[in-house]
Protein backbone atom coordinates (compact mmCIF):
# COMPACT_ATOMS: atom_id res chain seq x y z
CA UNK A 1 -60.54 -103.13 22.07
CA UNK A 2 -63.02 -101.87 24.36
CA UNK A 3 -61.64 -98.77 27.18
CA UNK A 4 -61.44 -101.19 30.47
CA UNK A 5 -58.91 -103.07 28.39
CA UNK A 6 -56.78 -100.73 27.05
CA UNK A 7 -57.23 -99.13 30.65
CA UNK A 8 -55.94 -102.35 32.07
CA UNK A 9 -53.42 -102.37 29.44
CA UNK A 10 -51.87 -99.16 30.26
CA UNK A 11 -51.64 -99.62 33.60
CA UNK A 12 -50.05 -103.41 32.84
CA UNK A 13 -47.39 -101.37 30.72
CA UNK A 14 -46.68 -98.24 33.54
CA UNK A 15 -46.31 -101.30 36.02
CA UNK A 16 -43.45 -103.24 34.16
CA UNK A 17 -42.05 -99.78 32.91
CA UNK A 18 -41.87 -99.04 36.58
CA UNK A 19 -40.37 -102.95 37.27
CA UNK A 20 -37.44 -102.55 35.04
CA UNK A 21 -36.18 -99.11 34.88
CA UNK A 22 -32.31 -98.50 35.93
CA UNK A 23 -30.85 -96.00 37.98
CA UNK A 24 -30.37 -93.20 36.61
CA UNK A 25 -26.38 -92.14 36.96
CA UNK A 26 -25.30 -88.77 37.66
CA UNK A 27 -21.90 -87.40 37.71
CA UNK A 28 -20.50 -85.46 40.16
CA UNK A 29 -20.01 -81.42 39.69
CA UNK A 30 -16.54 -80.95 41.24
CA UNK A 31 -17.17 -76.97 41.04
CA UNK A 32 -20.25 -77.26 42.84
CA UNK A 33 -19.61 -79.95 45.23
CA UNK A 34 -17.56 -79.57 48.74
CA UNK A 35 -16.59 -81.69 51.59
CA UNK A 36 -15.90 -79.64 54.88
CA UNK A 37 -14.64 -81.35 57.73
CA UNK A 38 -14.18 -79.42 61.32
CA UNK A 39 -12.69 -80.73 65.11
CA UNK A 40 -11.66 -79.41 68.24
CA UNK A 41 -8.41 -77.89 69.01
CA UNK A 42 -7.45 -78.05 72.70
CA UNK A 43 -10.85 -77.03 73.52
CA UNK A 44 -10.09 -73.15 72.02
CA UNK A 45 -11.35 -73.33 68.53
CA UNK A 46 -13.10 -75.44 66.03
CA UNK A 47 -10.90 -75.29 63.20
CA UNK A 48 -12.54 -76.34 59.61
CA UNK A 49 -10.88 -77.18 56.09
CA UNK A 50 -12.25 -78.59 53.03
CA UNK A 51 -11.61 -81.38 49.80
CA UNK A 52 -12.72 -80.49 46.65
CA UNK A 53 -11.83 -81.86 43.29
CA UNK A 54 -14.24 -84.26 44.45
CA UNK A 55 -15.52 -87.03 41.50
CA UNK A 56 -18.06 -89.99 41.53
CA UNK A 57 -21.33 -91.00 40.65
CA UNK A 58 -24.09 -91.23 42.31
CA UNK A 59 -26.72 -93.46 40.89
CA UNK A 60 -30.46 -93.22 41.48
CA UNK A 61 -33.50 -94.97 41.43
CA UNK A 62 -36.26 -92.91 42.33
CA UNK A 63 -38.76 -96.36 42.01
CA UNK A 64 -36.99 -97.90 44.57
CA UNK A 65 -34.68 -95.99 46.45
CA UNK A 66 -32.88 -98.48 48.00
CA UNK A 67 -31.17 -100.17 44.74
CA UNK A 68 -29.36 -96.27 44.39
CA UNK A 69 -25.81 -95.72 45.23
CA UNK A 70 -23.06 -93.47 45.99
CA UNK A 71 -19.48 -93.88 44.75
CA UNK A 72 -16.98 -91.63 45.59
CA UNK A 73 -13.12 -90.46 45.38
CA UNK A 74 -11.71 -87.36 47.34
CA UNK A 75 -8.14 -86.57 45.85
CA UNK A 76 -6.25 -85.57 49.35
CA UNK A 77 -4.30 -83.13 47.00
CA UNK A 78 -7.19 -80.97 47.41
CA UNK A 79 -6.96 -80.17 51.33
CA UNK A 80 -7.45 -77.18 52.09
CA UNK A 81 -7.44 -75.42 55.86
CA UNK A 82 -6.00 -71.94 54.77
CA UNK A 83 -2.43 -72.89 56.02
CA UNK A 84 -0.04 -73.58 54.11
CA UNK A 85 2.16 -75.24 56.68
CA UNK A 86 -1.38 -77.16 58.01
CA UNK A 87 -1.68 -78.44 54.69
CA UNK A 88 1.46 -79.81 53.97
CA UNK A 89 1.60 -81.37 57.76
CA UNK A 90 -1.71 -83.24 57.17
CA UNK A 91 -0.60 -84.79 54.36
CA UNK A 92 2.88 -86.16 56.10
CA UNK A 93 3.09 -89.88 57.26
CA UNK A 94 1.67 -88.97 60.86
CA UNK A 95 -1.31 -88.10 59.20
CA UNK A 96 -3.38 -88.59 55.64
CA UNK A 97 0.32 -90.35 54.33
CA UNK A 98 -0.71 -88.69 50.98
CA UNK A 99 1.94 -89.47 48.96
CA UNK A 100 1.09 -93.35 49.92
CA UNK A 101 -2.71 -93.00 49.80
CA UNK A 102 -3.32 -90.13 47.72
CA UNK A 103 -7.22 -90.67 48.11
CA UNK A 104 -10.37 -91.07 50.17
CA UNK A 105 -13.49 -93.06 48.75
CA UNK A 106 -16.68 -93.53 49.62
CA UNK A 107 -18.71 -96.42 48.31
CA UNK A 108 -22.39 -97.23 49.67
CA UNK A 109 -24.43 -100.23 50.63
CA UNK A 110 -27.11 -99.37 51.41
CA UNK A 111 -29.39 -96.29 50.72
CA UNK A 112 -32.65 -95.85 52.66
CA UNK A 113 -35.40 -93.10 52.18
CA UNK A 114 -36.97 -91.74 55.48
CA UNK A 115 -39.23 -89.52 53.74
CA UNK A 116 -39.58 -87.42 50.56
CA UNK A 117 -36.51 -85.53 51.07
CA UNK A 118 -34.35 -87.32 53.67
CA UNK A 119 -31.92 -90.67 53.18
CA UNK A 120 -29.59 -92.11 55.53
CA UNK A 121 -26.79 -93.88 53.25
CA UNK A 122 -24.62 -96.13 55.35
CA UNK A 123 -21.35 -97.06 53.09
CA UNK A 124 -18.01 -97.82 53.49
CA UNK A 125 -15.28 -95.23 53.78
CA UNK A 126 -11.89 -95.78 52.84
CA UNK A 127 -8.23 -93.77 54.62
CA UNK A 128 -5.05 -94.55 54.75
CA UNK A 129 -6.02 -97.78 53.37
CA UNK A 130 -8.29 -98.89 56.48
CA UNK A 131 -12.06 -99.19 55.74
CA UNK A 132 -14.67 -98.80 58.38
CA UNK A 133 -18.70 -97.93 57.72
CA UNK A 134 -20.04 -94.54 58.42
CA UNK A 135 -24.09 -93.09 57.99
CA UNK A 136 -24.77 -90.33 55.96
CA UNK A 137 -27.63 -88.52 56.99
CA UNK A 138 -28.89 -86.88 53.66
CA UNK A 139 -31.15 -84.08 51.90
CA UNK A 140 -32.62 -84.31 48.93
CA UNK A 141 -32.03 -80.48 47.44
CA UNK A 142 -33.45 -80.81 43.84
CA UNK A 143 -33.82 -82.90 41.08
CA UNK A 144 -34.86 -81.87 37.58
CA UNK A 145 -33.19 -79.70 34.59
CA UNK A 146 -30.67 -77.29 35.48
CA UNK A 147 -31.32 -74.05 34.63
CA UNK A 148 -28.56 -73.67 33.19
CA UNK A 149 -26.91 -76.36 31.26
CA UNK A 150 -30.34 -78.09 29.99
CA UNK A 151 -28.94 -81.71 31.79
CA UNK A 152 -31.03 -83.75 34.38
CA UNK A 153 -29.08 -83.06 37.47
CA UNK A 154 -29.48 -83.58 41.03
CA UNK A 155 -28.36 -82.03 44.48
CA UNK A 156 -27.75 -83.42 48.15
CA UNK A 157 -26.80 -82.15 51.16
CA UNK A 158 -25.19 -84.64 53.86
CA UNK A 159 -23.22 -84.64 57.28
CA UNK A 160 -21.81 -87.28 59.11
CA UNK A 161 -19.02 -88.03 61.78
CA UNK A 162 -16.30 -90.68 63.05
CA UNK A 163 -13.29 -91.06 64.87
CA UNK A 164 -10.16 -90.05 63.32
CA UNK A 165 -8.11 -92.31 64.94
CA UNK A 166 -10.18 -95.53 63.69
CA UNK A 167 -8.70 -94.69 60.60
CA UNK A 168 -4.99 -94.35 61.34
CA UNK A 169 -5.07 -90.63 61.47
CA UNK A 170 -4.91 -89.75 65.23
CA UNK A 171 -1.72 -87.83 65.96
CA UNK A 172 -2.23 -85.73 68.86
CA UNK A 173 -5.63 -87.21 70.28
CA UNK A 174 -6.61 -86.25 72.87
CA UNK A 175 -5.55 -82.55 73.31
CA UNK A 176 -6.37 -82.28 69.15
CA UNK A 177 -10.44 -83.95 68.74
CA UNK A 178 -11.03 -87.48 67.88
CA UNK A 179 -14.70 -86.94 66.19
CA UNK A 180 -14.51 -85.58 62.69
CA UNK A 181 -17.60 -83.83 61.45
CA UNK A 182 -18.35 -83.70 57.79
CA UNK A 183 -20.70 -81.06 55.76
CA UNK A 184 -20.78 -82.15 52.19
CA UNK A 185 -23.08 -80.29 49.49
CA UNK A 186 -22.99 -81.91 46.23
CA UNK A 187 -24.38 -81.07 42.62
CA UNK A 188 -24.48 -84.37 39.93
CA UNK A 189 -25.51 -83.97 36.61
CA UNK A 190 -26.56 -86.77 33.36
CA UNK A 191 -23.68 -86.37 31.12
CA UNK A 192 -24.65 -85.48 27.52
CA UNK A 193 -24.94 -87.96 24.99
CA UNK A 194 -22.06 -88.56 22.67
């Protein structure tokens, strides 16, 4: 075998490697991964509060972007605003309905990459039983070995926004805001090997 061919070759075998690789799948931190949502309250103040607990997968294919994914489920046990009586009110019947729909979930289709670092992952988000789409507008943190625990992991951050009330979840629009915006930083790691 002469060197064009086993040039050839190589590059034949990179090609197909490339063709037929899989996502990779990375599970989501919960310790390192948050979901802050904020609104307006009677024009004063722009309260915020937070999910965590948060678990999933996201799945990527850094070949072609556009066959990764994002599934997600937010536990509504894990609201947060800092007030206890907040808390337990958002979670009653003229709200979240908790104790009826206990989570939130997040599942995309379709993941695009604008450049190196920045995706905009439309998907489908799920409250109160009512599913409407919603754009994530994503960064691209860093991929590689953690530092610290030796795994492949991954990190994103993302914001979005939507109308509470689309979702069943408007007591008290107008005076309390409509749009919700969400902040969400998220770490995912490759799970070891059993």
């Amino acid at each position: 075998m002469n060197l064009k061919t086993l040039t050839i070759g190589l590059a034949v075998a990179s090609v197909a490697t490339l063709s037929f690789a899989k996502p990779v799948a990375y599970t989501i931190d919960p310790t390192h991964t948050a979901t802050v949502f904020t609104w307006n309250h009677f024009g004063f103040s722009t309260p915020s509060a937070n999910f965590s607990d948060i678990q999933g997968t996201i799945n990527v294919d850094n070949a072609k972007p556009a066959n990764s994914s994002v599934d997600v489920k937010i536990p509504l046990s894990s609201l947060n605003t800092n007030v206890k009586a907040l808390d337990e009110h958002l979670l009653k019947a003229d709200f979240f309905d908790a104790e009826k729909y206990p989570n939130i979930t997040f599942k995309s289709t379709k993941v695009q990459k604008l450049t190196n670092s920045k995706y905009k992952i439309t998907g489908n988000l799920t409250i109160k039983n009512v599913t409407k789409p919603v754009v994530l507008d994503a960064v691209l943190n860093k991929q590689g070995e953690h530092p610290m625990t030796k795994a492949q992991s991954i990190g994103f951050n993302a914001t979005t926004s939507f109308d509470r009330s689309a979702f069943g979840v408007g007591a008290y629009v107008p005076n309390v805001g409509d749009k919700i915006t969400v902040n969400i930083t998220t770490e995912a790691s490759v799970p070891a090997a059993k």
